[in-house]
C-alpha atoms as a PDB file:
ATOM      1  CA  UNK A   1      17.926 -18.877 -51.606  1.00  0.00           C
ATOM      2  CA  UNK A   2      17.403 -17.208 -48.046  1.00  0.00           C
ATOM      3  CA  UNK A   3      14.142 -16.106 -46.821  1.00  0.00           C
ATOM      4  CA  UNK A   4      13.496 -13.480 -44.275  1.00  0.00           C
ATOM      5  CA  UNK A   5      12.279 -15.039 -41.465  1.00  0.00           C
ATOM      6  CA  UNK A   6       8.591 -14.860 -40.534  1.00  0.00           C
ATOM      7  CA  UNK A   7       8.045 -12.081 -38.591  1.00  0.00           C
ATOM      8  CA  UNK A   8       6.107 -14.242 -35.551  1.00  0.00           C
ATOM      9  CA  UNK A   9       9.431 -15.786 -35.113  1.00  0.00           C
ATOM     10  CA  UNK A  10      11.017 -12.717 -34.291  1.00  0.00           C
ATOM     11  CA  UNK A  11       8.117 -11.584 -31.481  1.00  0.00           C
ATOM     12  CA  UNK A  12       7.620 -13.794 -28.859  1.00  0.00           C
ATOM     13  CA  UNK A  13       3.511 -15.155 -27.905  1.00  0.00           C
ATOM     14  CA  UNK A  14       4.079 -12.723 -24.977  1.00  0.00           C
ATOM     15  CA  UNK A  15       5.066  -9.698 -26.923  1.00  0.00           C
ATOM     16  CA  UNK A  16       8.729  -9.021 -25.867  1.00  0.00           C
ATOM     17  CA  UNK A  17      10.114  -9.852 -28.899  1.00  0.00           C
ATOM     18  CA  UNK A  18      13.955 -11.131 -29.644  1.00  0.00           C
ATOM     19  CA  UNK A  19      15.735  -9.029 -26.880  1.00  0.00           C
ATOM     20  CA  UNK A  20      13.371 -11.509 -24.492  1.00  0.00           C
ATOM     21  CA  UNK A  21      16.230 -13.429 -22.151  1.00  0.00           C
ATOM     22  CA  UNK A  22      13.725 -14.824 -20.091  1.00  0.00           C
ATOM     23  CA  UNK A  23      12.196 -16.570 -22.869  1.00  0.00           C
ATOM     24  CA  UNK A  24      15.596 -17.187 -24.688  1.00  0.00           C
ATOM     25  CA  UNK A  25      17.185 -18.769 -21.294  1.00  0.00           C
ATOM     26  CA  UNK A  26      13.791 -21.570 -20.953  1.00  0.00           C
ATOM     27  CA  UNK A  27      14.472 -22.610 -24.679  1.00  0.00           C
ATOM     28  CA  UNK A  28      18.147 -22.689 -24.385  1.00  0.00           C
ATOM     29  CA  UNK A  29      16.931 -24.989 -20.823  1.00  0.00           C
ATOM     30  CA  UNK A  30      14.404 -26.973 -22.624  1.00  0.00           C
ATOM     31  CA  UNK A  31      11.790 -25.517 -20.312  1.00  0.00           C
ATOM     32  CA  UNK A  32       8.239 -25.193 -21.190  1.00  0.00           C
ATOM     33  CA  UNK A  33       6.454 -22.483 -19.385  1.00  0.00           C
ATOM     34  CA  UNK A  34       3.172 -23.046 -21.653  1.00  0.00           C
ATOM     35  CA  UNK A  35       1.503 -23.882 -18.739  1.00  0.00           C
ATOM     36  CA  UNK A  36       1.576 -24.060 -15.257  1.00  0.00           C
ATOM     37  CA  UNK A  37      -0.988 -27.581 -15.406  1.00  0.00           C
ATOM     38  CA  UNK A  38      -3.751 -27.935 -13.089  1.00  0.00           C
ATOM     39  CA  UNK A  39      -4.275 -28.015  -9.485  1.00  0.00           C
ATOM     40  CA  UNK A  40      -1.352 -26.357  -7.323  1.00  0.00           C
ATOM     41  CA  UNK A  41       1.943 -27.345  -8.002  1.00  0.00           C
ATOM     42  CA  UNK A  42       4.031 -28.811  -4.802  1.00  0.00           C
ATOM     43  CA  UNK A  43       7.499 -28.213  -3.728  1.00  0.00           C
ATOM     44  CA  UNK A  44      10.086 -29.968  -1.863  1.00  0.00           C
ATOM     45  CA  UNK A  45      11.230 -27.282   0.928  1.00  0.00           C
ATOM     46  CA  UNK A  46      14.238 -28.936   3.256  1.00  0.00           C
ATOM     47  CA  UNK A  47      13.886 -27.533   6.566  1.00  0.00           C
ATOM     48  CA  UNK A  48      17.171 -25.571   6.842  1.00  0.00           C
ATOM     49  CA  UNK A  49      16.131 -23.556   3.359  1.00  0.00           C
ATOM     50  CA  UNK A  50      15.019 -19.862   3.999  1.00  0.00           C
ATOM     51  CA  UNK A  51      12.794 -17.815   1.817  1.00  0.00           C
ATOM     52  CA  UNK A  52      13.547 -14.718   0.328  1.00  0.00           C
ATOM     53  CA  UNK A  53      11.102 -12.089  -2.096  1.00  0.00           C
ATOM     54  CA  UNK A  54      11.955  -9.848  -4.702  1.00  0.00           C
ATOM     55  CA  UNK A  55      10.207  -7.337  -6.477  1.00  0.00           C
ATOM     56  CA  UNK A  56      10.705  -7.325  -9.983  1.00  0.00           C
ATOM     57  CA  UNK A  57       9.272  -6.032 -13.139  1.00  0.00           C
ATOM     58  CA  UNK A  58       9.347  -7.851 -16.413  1.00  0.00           C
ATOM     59  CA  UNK A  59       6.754 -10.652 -15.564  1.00  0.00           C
ATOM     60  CA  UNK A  60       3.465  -9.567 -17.471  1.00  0.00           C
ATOM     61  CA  UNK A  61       2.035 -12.878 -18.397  1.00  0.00           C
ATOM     62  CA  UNK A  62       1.251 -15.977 -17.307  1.00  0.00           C
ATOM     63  CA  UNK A  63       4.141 -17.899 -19.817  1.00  0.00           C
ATOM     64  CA  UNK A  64       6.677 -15.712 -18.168  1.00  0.00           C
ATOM     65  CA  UNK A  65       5.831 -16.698 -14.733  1.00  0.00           C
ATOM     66  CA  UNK A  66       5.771 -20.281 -15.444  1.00  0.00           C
ATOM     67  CA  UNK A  67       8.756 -20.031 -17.178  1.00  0.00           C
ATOM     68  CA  UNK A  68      10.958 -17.907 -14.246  1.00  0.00           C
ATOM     69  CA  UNK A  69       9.672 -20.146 -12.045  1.00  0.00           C
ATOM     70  CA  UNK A  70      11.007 -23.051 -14.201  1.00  0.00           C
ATOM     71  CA  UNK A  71      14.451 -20.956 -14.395  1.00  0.00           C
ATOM     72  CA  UNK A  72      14.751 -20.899 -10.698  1.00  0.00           C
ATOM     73  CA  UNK A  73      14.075 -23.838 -10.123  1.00  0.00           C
ATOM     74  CA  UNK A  74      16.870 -25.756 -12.276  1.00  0.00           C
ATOM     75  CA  UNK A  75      19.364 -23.138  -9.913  1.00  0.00           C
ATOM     76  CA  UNK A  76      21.678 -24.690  -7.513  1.00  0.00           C
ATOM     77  CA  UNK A  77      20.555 -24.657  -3.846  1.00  0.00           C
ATOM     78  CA  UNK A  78      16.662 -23.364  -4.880  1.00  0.00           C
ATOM     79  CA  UNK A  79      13.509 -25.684  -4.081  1.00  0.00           C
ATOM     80  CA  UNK A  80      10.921 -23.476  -4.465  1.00  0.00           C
ATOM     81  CA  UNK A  81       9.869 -20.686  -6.431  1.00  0.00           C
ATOM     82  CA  UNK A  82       7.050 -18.833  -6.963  1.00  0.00           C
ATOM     83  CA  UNK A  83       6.023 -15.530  -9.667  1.00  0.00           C
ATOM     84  CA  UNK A  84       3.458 -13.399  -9.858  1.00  0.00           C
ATOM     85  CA  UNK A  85       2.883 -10.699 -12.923  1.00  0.00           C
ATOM     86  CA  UNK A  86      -0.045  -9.436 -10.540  1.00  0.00           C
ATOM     87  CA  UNK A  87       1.933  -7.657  -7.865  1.00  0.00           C
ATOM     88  CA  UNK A  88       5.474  -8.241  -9.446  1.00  0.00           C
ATOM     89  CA  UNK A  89       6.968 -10.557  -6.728  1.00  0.00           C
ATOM     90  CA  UNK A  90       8.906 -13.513  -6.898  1.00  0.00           C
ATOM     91  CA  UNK A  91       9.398 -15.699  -3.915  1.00  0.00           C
ATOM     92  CA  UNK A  92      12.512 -18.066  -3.807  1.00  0.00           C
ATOM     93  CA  UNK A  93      13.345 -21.026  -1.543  1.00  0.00           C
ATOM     94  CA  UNK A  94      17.186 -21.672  -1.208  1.00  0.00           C
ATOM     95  CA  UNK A  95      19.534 -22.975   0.825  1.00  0.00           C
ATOM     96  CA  UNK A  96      21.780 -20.402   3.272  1.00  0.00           C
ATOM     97  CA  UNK A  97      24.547 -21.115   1.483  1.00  0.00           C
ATOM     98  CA  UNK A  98      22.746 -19.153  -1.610  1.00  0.00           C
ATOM     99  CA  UNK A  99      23.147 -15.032  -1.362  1.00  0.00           C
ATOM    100  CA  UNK A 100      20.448 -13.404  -1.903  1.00  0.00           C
ATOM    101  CA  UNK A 101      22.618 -10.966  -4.028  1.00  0.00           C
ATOM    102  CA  UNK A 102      23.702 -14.043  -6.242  1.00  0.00           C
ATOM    103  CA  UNK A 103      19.513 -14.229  -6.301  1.00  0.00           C
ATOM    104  CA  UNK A 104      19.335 -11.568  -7.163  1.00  0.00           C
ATOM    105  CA  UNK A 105      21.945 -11.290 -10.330  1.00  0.00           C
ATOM    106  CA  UNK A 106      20.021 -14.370 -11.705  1.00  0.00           C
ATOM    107  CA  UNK A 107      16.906 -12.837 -11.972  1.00  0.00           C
ATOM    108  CA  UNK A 108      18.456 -10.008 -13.826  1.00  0.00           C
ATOM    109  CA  UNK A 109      20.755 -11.941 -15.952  1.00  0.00           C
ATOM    110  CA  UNK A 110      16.928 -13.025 -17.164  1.00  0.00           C
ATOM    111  CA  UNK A 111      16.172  -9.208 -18.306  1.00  0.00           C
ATOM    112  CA  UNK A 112      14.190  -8.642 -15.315  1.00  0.00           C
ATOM    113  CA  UNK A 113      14.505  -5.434 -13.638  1.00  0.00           C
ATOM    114  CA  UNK A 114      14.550  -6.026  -9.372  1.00  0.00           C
ATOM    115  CA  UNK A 115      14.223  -2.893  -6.910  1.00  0.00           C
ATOM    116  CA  UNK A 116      17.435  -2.438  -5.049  1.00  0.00           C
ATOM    117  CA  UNK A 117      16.217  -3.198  -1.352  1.00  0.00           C
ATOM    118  CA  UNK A 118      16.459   0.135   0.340  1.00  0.00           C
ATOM    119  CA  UNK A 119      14.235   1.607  -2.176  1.00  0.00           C
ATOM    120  CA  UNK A 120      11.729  -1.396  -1.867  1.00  0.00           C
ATOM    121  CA  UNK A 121      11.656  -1.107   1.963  1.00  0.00           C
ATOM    122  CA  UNK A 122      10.913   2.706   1.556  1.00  0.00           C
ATOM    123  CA  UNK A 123       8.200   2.666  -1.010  1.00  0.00           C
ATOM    124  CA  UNK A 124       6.148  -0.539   1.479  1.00  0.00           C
ATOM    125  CA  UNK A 125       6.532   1.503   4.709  1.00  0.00           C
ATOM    126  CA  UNK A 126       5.245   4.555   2.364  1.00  0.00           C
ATOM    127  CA  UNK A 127       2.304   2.707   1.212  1.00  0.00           C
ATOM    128  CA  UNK A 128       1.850   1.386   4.622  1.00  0.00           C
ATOM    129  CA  UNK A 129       1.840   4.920   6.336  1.00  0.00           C
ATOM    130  CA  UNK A 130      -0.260   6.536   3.821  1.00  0.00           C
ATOM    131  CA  UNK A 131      -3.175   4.211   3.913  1.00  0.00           C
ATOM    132  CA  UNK A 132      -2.881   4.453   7.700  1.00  0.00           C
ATOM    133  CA  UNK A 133      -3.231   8.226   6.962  1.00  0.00           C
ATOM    134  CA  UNK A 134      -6.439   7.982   5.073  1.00  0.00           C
ATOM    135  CA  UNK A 135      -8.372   5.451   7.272  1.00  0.00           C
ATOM    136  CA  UNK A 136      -7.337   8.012  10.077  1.00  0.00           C
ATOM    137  CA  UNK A 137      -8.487  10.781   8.805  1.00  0.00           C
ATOM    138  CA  UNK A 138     -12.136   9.518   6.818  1.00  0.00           C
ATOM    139  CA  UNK A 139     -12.790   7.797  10.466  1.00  0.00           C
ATOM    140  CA  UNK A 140     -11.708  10.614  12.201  1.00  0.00           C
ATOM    141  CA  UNK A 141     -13.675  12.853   9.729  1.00  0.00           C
ATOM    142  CA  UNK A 142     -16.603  10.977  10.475  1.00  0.00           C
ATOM    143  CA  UNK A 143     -16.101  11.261  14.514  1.00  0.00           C
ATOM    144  CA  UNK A 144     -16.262  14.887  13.969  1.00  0.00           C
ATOM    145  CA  UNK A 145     -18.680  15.015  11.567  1.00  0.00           C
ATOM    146  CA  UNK A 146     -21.709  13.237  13.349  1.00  0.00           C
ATOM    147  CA  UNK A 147     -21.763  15.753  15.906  1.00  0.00           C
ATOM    148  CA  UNK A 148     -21.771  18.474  14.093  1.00  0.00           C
ATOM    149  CA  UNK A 149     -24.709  16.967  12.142  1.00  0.00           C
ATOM    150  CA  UNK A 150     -26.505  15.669  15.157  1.00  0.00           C
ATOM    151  CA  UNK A 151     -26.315  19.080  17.367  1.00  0.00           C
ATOM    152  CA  UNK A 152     -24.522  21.838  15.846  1.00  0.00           C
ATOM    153  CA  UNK A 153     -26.465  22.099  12.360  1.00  0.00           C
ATOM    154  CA  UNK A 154     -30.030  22.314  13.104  1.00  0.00           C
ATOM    155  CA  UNK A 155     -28.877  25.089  15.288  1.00  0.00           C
ATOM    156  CA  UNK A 156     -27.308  26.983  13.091  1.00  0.00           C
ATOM    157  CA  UNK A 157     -29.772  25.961  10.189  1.00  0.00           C
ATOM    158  CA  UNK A 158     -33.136  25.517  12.100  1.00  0.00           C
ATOM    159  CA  UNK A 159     -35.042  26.920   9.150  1.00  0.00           C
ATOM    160  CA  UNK A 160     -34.047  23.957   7.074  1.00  0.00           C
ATOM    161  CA  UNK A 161     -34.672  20.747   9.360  1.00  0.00           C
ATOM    162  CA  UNK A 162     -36.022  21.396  12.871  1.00  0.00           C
ATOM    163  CA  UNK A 163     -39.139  22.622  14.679  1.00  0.00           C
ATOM    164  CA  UNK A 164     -38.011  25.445  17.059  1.00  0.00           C
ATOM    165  CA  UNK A 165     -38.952  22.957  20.177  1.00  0.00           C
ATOM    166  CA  UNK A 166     -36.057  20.744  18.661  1.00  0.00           C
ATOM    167  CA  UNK A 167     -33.661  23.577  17.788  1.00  0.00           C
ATOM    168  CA  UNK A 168     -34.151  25.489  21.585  1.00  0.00           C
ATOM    169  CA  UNK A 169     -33.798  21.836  23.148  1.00  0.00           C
ATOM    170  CA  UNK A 170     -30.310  21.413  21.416  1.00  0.00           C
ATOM    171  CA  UNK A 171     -29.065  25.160  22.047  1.00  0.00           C
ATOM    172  CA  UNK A 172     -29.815  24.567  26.257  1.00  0.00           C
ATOM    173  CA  UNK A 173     -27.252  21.753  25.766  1.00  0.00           C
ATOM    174  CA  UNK A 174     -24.828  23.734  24.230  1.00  0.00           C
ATOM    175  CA  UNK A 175     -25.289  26.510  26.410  1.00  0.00           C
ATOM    176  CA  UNK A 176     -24.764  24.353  29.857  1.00  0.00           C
ATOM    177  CA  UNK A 177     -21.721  22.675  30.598  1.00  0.00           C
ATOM    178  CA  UNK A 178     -22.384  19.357  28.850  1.00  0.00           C
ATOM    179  CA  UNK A 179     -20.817  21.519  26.150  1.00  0.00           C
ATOM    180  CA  UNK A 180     -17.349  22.153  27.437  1.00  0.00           C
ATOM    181  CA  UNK A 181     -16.949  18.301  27.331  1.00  0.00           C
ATOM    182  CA  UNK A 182     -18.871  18.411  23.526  1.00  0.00           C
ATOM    183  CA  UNK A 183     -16.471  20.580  22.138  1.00  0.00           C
ATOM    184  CA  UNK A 184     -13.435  19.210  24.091  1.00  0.00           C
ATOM    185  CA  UNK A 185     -14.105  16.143  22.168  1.00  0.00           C
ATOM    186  CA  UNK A 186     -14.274  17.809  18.756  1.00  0.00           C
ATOM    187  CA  UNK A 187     -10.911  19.743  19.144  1.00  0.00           C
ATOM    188  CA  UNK A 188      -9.216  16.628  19.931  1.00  0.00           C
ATOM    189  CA  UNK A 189     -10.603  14.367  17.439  1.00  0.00           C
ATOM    190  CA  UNK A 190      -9.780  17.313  14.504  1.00  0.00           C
ATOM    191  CA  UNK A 191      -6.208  18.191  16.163  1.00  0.00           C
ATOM    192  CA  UNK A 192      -5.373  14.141  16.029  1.00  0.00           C
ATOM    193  CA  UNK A 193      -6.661  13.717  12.535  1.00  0.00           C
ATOM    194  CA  UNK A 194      -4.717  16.934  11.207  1.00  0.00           C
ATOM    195  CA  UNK A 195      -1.600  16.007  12.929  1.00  0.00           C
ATOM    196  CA  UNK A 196      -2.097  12.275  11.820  1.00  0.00           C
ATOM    197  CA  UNK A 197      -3.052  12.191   8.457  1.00  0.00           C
ATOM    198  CA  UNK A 198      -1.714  15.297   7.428  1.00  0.00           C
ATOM    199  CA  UNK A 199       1.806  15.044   9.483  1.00  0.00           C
ATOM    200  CA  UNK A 200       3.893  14.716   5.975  1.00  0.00           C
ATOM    201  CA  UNK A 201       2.181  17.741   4.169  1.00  0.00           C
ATOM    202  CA  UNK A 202       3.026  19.623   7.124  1.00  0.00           C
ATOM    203  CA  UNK A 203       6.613  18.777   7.734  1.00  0.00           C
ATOM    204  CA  UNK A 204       6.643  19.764   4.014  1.00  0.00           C
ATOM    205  CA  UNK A 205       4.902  23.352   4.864  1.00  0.00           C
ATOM    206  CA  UNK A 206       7.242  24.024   7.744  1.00  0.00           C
ATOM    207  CA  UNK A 207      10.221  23.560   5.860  1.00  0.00           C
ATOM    208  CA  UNK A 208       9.148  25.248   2.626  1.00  0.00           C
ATOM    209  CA  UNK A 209       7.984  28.377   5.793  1.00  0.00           C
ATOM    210  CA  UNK A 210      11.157  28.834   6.920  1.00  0.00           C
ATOM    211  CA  UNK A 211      13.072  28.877   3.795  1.00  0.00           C
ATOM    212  CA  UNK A 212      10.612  31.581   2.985  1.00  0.00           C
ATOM    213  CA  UNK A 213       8.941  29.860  -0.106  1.00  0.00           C
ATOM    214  CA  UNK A 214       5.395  30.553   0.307  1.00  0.00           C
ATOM    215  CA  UNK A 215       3.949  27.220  -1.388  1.00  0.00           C
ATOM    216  CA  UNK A 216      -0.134  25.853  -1.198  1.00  0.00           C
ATOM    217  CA  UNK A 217       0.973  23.663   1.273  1.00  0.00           C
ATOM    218  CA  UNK A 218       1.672  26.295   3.490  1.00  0.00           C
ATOM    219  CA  UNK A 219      -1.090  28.417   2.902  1.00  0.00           C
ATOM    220  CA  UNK A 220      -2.857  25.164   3.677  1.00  0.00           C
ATOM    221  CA  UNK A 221      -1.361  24.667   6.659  1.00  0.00           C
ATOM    222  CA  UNK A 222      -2.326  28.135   8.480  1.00  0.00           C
ATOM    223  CA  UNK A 223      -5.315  27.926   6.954  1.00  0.00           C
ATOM    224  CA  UNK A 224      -6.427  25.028   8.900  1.00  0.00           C
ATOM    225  CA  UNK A 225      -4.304  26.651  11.989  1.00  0.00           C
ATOM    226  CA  UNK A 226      -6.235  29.444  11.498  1.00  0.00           C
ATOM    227  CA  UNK A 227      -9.696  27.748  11.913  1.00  0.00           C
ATOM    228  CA  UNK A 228      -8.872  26.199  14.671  1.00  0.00           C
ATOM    229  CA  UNK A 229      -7.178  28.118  16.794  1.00  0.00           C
ATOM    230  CA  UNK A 230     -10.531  30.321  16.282  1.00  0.00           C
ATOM    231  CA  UNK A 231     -13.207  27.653  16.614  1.00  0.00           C
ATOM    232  CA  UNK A 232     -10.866  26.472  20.370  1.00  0.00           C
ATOM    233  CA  UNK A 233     -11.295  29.984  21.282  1.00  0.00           C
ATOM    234  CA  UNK A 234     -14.734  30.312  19.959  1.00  0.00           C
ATOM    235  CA  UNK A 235     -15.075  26.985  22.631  1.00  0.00           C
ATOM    236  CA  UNK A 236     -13.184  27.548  25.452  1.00  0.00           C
ATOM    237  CA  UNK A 237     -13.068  31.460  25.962  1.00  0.00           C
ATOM    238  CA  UNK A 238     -15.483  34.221  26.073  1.00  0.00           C
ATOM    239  CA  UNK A 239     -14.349  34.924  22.600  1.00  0.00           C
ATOM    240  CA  UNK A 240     -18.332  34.213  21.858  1.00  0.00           C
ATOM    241  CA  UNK A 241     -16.847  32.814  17.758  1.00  0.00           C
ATOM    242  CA  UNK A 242     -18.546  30.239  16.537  1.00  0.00           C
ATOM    243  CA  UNK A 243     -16.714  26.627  16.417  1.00  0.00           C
ATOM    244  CA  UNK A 244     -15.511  25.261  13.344  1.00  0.00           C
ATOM    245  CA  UNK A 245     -14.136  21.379  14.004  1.00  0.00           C
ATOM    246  CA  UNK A 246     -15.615  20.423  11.412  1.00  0.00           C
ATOM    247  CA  UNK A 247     -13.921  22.642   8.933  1.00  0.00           C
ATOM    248  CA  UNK A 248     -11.098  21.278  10.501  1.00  0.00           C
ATOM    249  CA  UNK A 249     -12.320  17.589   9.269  1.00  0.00           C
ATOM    250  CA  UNK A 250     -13.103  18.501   5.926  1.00  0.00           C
ATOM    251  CA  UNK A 251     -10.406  19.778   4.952  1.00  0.00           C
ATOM    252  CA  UNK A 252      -8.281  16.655   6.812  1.00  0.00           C
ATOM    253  CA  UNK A 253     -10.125  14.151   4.610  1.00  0.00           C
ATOM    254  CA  UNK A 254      -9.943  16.287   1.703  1.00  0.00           C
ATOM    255  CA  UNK A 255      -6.159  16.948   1.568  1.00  0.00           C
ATOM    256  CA  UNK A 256      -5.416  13.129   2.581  1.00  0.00           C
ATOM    257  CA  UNK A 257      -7.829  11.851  -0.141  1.00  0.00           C
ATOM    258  CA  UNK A 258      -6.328  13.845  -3.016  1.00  0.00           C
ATOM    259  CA  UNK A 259      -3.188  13.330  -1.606  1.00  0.00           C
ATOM    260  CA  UNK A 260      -3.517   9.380  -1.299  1.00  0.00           C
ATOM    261  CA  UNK A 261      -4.726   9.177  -5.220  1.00  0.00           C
ATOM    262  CA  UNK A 262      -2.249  11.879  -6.679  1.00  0.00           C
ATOM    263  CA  UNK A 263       0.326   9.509  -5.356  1.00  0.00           C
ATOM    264  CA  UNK A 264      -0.821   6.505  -5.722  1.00  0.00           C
ATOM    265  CA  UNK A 265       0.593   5.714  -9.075  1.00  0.00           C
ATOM    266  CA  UNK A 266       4.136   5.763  -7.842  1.00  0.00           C
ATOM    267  CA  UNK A 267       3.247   3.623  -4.307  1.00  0.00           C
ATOM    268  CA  UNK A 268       1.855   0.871  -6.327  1.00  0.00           C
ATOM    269  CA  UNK A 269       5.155   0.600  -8.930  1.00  0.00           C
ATOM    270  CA  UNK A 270       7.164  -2.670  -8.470  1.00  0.00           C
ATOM    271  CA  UNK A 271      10.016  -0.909  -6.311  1.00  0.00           C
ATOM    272  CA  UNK A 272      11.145  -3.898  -3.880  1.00  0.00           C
ATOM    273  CA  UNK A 273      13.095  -6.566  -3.459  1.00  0.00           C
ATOM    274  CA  UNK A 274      12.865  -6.935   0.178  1.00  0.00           C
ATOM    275  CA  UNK A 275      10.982  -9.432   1.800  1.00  0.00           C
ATOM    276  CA  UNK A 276       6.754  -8.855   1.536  1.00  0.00           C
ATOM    277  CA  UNK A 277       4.993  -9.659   4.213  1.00  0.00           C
ATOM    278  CA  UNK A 278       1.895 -10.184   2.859  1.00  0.00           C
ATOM    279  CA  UNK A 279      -0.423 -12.010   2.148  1.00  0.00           C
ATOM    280  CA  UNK A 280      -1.234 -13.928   4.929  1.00  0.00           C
ATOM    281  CA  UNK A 281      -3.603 -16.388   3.057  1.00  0.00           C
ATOM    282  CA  UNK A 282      -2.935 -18.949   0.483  1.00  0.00           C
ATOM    283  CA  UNK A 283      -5.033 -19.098  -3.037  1.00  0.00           C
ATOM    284  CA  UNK A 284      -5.648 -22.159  -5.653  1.00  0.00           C
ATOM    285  CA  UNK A 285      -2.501 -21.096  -7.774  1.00  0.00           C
ATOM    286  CA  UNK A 286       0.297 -20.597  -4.734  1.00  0.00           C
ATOM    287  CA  UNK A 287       2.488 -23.812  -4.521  1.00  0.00           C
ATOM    288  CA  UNK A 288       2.511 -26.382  -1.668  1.00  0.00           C
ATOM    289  CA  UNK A 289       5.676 -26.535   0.670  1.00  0.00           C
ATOM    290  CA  UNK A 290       6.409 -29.682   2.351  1.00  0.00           C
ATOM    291  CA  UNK A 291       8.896 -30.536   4.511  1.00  0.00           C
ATOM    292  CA  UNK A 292      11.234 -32.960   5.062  1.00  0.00           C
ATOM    293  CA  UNK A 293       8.930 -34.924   6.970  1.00  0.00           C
ATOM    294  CA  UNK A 294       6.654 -34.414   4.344  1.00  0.00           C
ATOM    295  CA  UNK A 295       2.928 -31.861   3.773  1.00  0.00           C
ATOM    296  CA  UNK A 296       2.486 -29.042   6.034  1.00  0.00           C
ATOM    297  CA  UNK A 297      -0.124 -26.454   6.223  1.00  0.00           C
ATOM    298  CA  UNK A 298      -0.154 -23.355   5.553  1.00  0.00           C
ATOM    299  CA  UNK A 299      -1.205 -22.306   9.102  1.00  0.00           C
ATOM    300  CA  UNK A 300       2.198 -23.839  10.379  1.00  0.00           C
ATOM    301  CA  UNK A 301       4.799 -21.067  11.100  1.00  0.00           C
ATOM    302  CA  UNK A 302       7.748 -22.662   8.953  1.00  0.00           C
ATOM    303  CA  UNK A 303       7.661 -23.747   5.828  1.00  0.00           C
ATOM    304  CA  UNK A 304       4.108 -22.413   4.565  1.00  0.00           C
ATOM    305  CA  UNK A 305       2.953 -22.224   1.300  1.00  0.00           C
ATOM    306  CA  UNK A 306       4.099 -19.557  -1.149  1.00  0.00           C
ATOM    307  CA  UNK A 307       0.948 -17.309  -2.836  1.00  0.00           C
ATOM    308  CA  UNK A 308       1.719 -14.369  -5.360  1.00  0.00           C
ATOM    309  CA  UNK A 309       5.536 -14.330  -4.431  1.00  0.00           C
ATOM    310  CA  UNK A 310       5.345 -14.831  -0.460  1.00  0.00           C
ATOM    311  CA  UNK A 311       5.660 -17.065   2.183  1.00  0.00           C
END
């Protein structure tokens, strides 16, 4: 009589179930990706083998990177390889005679999903560029800010922190010409952090300005134009307006910062398959490359060790 077959024999330890290649491909292979063992594991790199990483999704656990990295390395012409579910990167040593597309259609013929390579180079240098953009415009924030709290605001606000002494002592500074070089400062610091960290949004506000689409980004955009254009007069002129950088600033750091995390969801997606160059240090799980003339460490330029799916 048949029996239905127990229903952990149709889902896998790791949860992908019977459609799981990966894990059907190590037990067609005899390949036990249980475990990685202890310590780091070592690989034989020949010198004339090159290094290539790919950014794939479908390695969630710990079984299924021991287990690609198995795979690859029963492949003709690979010596190394190296997967990590954290960032979704593997890292494969091969000879040069090994494509990187036929790499490439091995990993997939496992189930795994890899980034085509224009879209992976796109989404780093986009991740790159936009953290740039927020460290520019909190530091830059923060160069504009300190003034304004140090001077500016227990003028304008003497009732609240300073005894009039104070307060008169600070306004004869702004009134000589100490101040031309004070606020010269300011407008450049808030110009360079709006044009900086805020150079996407408005690219995006131009465009959407002369199609004639009035959008928040635009409104945004003169807003801030607005300000300063009247706090340089305020400055510079005998306009006698008072000087605003720091609006300027705010609004910088504020547009950058809810910019950064309202896309940060679909930066940090596994979109690549294009080389990573990071990280630059090795941890206890990364394998060991040695040479044909045997060790070498990981300071050397060639044949380093590979961490999380990198050289």
């Amino acid at each position: 009589m048949l029996t239905e077959p127990n229903a952990m024999c149709m889902q896998g330890e790791d949860g992908h179930g019977p459609s799981d290649r990966l894990g059907a491909v190590a037990d067609e292979r005899g390949i036990d990706g249980r475990s990685r063992g202890s310590g780091p594991p070592v690989a034989h790199v020949p010198k004339s083998h090159v290094h290539d990483t790919f950014d794939v999704d479908g390695i969630d656990t710990e079984r299924r990177e021991a287990a690609l990295e198995a795979a690859l390395r029963e492949y003709d012409d690979v010596s190394a390889a190296s997967a990590t579910a954290r960032n979704g990167t593997v890292g494969i040593h091969h000879a040069p005679s090994c494509s990187r597309a036929s790499l490439r259609g091995e990993l997939e013929s496992y189930g795994l999903v890899v980034a085509p390579g224009d879209e992976a180079f796109a989404a780093r240098r986009a991740a790159q560029f936009n953290s740039a953009r927020v460290a520019v415009a909190v530091l830059f924030g923060l160069m504009v800010a300190v003034p304004y709290v140090g001077v500016l605001y227990p003028t304008r606000m003497e009732w609240l922190f300073y005894d009039p002494m104070t307060v008169a002592y600070l306004q004869s500074i702004l009134d000589s010409r100490v101040a031309t070089h004070f606020f010269v400062n300011l407008a450049a610091l808030s110009g360079i952090a709006f044009l900086v960290a805020c150079g996407p949004l408005v690219r995006r506000a131009v465009t959407a300005a002369k199609a004639g689409r009035p959008t928040n980004e635009v409104a945004f955009v003169a807003g801030v134009l607005a300000v300063y254009v009247y706090s340089t007069l305020g400055a510079f002129t005998g306009f006698g307006g008072a000087v605003h950088y720091d609006l300027v600033a705010y609004a910088v750091v504020g547009a950058t910062l809810w910019t950064h995390v309202g896309s940060d969801t679909s930066v940090t997606a596994p979109t690549a398959d294009e080389p990573v160059a990071d990280p630059d240090s090795t941890t206890d799980d990364g394998p060991i490359a040695t040479t044909d003339d045997g060790p070498v460490a990981a300071a050397d330029d060639d044949h380093v060790a590979m961490t999380d799916g990198g050289r």
